[in-house]
PDB file of N, CA and C in Angstrom:
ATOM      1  N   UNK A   1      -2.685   2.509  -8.962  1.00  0.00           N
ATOM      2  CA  UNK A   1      -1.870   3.401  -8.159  1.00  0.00           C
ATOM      3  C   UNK A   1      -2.082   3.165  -6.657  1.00  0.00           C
ATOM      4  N   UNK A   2      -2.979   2.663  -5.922  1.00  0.00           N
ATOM      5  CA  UNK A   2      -3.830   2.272  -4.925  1.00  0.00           C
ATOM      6  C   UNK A   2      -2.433   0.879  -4.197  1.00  0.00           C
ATOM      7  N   UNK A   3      -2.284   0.159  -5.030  1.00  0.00           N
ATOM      8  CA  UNK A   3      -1.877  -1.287  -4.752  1.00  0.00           C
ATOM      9  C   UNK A   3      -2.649  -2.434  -4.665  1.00  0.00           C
ATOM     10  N   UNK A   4      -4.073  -2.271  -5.279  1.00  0.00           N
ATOM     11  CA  UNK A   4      -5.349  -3.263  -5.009  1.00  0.00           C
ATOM     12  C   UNK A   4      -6.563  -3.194  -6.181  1.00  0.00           C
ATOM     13  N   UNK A   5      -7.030  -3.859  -6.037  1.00  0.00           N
ATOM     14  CA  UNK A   5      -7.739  -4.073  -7.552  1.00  0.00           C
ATOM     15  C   UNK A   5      -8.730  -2.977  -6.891  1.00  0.00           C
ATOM     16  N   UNK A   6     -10.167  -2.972  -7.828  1.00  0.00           N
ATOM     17  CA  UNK A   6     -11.008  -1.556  -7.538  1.00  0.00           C
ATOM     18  C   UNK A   6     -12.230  -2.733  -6.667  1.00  0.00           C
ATOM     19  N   UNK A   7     -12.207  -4.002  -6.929  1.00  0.00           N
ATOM     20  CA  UNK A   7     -12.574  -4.972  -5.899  1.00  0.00           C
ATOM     21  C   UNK A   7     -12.614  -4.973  -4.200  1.00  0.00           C
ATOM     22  N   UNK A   8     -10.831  -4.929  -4.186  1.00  0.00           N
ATOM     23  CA  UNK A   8     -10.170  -5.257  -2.960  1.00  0.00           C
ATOM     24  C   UNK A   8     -10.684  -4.017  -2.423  1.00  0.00           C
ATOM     25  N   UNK A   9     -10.789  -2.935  -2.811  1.00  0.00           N
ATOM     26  CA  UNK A   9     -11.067  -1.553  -2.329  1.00  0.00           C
ATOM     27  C   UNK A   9     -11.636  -1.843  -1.785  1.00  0.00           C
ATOM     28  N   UNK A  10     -13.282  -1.801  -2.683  1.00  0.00           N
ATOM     29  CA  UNK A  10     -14.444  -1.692  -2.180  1.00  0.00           C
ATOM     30  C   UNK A  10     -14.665  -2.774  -0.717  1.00  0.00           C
ATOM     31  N   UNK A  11     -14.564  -3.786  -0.893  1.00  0.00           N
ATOM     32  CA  UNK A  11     -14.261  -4.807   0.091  1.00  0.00           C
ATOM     33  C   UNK A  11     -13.543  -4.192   1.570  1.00  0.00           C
ATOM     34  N   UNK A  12     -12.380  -3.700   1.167  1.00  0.00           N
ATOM     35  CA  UNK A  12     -11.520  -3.115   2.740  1.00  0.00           C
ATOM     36  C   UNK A  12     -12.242  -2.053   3.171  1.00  0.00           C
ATOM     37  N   UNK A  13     -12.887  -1.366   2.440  1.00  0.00           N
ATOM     38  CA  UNK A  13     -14.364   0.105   2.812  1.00  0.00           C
ATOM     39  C   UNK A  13     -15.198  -0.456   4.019  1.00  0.00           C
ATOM     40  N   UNK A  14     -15.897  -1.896   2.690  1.00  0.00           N
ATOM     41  CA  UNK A  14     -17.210  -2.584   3.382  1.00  0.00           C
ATOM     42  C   UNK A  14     -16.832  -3.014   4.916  1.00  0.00           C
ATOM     43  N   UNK A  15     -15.503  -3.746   4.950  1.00  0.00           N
ATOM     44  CA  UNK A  15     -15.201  -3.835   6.358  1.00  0.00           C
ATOM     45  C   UNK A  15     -14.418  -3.463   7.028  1.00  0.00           C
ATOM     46  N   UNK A  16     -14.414  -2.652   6.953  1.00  0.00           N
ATOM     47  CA  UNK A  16     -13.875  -1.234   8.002  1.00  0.00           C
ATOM     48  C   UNK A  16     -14.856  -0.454   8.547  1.00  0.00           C
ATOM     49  N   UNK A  17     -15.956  -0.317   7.538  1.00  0.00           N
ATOM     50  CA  UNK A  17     -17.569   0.026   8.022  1.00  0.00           C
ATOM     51  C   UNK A  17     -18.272  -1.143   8.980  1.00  0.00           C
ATOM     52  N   UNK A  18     -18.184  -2.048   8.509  1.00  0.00           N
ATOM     53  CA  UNK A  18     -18.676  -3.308   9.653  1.00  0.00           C
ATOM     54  C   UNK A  18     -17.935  -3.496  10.609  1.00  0.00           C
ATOM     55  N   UNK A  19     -16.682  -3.351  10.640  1.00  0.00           N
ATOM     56  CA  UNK A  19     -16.036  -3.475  11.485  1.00  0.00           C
ATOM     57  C   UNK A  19     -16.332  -1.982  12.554  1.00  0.00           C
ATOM     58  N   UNK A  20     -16.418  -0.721  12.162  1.00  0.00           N
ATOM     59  CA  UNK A  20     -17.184   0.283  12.901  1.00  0.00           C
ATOM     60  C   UNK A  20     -18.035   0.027  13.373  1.00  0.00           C
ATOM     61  N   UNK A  21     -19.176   0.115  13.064  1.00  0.00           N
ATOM     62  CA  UNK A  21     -20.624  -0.696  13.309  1.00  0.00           C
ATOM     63  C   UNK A  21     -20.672  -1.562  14.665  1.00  0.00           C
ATOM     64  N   UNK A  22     -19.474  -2.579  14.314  1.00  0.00           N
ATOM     65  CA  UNK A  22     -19.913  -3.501  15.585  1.00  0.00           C
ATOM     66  C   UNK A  22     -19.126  -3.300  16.479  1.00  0.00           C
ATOM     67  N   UNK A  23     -17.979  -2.747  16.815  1.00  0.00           N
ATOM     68  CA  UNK A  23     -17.322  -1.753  18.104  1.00  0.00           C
ATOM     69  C   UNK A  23     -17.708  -1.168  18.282  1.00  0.00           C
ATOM     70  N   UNK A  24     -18.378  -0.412  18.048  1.00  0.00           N
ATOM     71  CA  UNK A  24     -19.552   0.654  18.565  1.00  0.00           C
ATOM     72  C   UNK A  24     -20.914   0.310  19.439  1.00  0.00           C
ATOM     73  N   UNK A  25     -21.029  -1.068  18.839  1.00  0.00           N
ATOM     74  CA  UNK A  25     -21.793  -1.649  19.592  1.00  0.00           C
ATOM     75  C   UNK A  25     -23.864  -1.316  19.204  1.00  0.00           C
ATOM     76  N   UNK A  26     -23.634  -0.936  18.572  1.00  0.00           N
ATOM     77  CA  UNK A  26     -24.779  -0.312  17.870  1.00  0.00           C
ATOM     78  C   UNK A  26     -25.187  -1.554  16.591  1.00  0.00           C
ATOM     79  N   UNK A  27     -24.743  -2.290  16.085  1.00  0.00           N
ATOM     80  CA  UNK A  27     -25.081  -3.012  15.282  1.00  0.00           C
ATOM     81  C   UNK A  27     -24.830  -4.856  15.593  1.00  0.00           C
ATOM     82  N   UNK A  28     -26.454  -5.416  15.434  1.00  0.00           N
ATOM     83  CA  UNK A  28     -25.594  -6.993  15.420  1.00  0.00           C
ATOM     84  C   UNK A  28     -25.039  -7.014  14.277  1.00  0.00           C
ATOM     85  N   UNK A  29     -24.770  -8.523  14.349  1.00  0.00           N
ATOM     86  CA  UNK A  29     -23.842  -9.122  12.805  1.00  0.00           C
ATOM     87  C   UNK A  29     -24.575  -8.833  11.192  1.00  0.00           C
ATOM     88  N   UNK A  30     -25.596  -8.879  11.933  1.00  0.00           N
ATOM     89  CA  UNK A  30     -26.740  -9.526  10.616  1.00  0.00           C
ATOM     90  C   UNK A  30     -27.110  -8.027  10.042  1.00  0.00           C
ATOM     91  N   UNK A  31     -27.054  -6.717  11.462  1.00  0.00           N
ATOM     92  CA  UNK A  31     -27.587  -5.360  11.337  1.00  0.00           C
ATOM     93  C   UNK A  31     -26.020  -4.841  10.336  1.00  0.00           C
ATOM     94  N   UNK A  32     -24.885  -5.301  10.414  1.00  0.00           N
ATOM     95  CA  UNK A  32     -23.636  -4.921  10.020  1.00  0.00           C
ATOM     96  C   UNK A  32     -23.656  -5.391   8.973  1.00  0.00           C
ATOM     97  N   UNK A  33     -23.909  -6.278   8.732  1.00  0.00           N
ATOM     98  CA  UNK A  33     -23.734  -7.225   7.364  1.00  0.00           C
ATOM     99  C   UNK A  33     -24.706  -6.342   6.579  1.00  0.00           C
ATOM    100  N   UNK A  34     -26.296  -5.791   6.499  1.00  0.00           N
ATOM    101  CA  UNK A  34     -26.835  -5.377   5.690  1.00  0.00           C
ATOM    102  C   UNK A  34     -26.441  -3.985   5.653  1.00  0.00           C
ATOM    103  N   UNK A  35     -25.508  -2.907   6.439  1.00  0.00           N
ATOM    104  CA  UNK A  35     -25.294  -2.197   6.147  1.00  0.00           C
ATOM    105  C   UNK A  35     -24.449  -1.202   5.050  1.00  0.00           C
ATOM    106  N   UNK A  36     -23.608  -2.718   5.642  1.00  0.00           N
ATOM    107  CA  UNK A  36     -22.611  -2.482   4.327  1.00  0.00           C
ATOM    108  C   UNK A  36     -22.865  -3.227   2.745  1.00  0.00           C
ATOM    109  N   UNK A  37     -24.218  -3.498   3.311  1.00  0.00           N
ATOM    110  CA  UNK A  37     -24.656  -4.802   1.471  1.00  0.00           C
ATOM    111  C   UNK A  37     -24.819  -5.786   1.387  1.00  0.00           C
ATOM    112  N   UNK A  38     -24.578  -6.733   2.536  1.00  0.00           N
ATOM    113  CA  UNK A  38     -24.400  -7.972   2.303  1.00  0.00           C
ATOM    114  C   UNK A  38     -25.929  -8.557   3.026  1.00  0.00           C
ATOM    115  N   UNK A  39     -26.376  -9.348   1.918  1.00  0.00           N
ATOM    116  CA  UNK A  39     -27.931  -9.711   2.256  1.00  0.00           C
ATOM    117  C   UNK A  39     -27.518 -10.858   2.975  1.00  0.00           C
ATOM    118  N   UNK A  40     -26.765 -11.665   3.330  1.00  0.00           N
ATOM    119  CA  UNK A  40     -26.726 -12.929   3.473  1.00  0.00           C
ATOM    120  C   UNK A  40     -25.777 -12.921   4.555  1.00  0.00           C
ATOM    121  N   UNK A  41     -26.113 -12.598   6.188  1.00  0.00           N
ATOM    122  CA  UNK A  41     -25.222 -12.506   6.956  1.00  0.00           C
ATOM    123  C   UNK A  41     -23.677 -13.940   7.053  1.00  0.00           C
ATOM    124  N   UNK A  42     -24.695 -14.692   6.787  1.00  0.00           N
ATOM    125  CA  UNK A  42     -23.581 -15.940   7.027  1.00  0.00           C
ATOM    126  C   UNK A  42     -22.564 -15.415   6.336  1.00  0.00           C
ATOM    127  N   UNK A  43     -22.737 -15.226   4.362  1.00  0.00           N
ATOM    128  CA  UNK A  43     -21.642 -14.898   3.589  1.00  0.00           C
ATOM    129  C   UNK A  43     -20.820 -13.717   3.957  1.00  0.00           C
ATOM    130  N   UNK A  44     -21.500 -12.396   4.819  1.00  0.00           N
ATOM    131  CA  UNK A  44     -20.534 -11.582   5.722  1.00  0.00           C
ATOM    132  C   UNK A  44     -19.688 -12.320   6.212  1.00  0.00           C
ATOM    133  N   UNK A  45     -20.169 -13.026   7.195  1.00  0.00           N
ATOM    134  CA  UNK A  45     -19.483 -13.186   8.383  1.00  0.00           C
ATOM    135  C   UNK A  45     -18.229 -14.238   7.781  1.00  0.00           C
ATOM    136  N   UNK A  46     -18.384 -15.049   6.580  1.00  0.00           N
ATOM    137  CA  UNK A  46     -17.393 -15.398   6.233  1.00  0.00           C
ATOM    138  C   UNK A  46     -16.109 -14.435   5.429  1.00  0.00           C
ATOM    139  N   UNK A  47     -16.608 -13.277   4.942  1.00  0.00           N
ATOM    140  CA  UNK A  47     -15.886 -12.124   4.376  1.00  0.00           C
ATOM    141  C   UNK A  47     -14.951 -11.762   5.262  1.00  0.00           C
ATOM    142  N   UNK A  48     -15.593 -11.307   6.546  1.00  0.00           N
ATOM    143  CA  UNK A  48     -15.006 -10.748   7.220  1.00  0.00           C
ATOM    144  C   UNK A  48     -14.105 -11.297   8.156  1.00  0.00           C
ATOM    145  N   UNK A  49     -14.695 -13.280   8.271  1.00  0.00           N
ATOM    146  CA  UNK A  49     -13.551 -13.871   8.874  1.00  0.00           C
ATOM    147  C   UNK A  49     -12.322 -13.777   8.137  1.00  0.00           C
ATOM    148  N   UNK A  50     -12.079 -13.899   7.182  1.00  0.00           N
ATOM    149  CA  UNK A  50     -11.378 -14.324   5.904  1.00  0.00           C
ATOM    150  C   UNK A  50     -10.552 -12.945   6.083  1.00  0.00           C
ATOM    151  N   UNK A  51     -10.328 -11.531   5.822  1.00  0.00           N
ATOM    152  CA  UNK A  51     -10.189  -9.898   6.140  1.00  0.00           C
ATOM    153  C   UNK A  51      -9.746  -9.917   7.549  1.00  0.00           C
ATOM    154  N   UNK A  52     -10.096  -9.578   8.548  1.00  0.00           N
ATOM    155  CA  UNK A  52      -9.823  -9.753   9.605  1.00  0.00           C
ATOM    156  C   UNK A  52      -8.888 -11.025  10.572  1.00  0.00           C
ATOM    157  N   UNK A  53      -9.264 -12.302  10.428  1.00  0.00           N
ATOM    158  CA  UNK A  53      -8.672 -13.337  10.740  1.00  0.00           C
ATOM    159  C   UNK A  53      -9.580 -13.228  11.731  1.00  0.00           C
ATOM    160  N   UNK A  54     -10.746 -12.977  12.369  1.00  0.00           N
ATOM    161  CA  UNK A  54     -11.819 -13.091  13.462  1.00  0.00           C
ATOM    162  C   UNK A  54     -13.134 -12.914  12.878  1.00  0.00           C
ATOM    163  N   UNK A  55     -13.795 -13.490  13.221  1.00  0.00           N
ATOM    164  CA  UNK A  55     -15.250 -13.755  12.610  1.00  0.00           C
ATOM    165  C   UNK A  55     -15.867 -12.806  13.707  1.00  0.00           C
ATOM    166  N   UNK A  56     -16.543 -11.680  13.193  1.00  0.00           N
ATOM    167  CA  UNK A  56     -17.251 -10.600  13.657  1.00  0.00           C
ATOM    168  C   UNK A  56     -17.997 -10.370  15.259  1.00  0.00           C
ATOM    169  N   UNK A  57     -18.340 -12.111  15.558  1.00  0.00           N
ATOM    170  CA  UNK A  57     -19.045 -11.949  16.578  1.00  0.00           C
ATOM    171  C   UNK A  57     -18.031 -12.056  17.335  1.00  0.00           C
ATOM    172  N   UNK A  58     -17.015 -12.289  17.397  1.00  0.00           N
ATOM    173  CA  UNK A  58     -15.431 -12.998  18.126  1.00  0.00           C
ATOM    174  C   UNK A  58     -14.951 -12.018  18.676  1.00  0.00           C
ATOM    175  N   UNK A  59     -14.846 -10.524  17.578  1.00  0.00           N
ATOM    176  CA  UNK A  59     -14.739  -9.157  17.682  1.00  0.00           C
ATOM    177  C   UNK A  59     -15.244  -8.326  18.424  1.00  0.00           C
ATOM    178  N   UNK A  60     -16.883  -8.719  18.619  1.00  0.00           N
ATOM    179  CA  UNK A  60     -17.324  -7.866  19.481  1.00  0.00           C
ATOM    180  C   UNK A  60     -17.297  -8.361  21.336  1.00  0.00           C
ATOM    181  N   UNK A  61     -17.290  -9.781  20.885  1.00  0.00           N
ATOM    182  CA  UNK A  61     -17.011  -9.959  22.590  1.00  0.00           C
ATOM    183  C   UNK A  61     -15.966 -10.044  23.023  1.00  0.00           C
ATOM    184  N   UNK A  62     -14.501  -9.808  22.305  1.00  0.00           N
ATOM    185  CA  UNK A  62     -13.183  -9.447  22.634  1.00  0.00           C
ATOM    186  C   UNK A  62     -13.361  -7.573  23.006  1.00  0.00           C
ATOM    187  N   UNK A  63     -13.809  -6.577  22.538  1.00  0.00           N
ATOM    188  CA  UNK A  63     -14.121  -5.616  22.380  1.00  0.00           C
ATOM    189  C   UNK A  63     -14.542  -5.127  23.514  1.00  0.00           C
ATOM    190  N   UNK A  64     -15.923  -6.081  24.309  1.00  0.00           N
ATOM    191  CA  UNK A  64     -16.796  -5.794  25.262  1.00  0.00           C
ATOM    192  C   UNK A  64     -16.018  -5.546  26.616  1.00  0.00           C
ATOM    193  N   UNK A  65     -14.878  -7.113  26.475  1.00  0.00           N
ATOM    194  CA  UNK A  65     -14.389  -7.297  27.852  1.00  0.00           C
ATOM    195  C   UNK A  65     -13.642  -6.327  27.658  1.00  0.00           C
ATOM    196  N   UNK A  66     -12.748  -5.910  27.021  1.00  0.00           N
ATOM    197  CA  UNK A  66     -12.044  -4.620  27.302  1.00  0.00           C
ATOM    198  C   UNK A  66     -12.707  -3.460  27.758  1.00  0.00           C
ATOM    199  N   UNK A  67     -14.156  -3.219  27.181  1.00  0.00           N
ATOM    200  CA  UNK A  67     -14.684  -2.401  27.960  1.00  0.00           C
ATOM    201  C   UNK A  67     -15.611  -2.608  29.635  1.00  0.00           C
ATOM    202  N   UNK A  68     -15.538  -3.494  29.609  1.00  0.00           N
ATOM    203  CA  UNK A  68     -16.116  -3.837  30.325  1.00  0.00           C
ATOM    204  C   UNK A  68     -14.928  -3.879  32.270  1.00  0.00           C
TER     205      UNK A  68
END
């Protein structure tokens, strides 16, 4: 009823939470990656390139200069 397997869910949760995490600025990659579960930052950071179309650290220093 969703439109997504109970997979894809959990997955769009995990990074939407990492993706919080590191605009906030409160978490590195590696601190984001284990928050949401993922022991193996590299394999995050490929999750989330893959989800996003920007690889996490890309995110936060696009993020910065805007605040900045």
């Amino acid at each position: 009823s969703l439109g997504c397997t109970p997979r894809e869910l959990i997955l769009a949760i995990k990074m939407r939470e990492a993706k919080r995490h590191l605009l906030e600025g409160d978490a590195r990659v590696q601190e984001a990656a284990r928050a949401v579960g993922f022991d193996d930052p590299f394999h995050f950071s490929r999750r989330f390139k893959a989800y996003y179309r920007v690889s996490p650290t890309e995110m936060q220093e696009r993020i910065s200069q805007i605040v900045a």
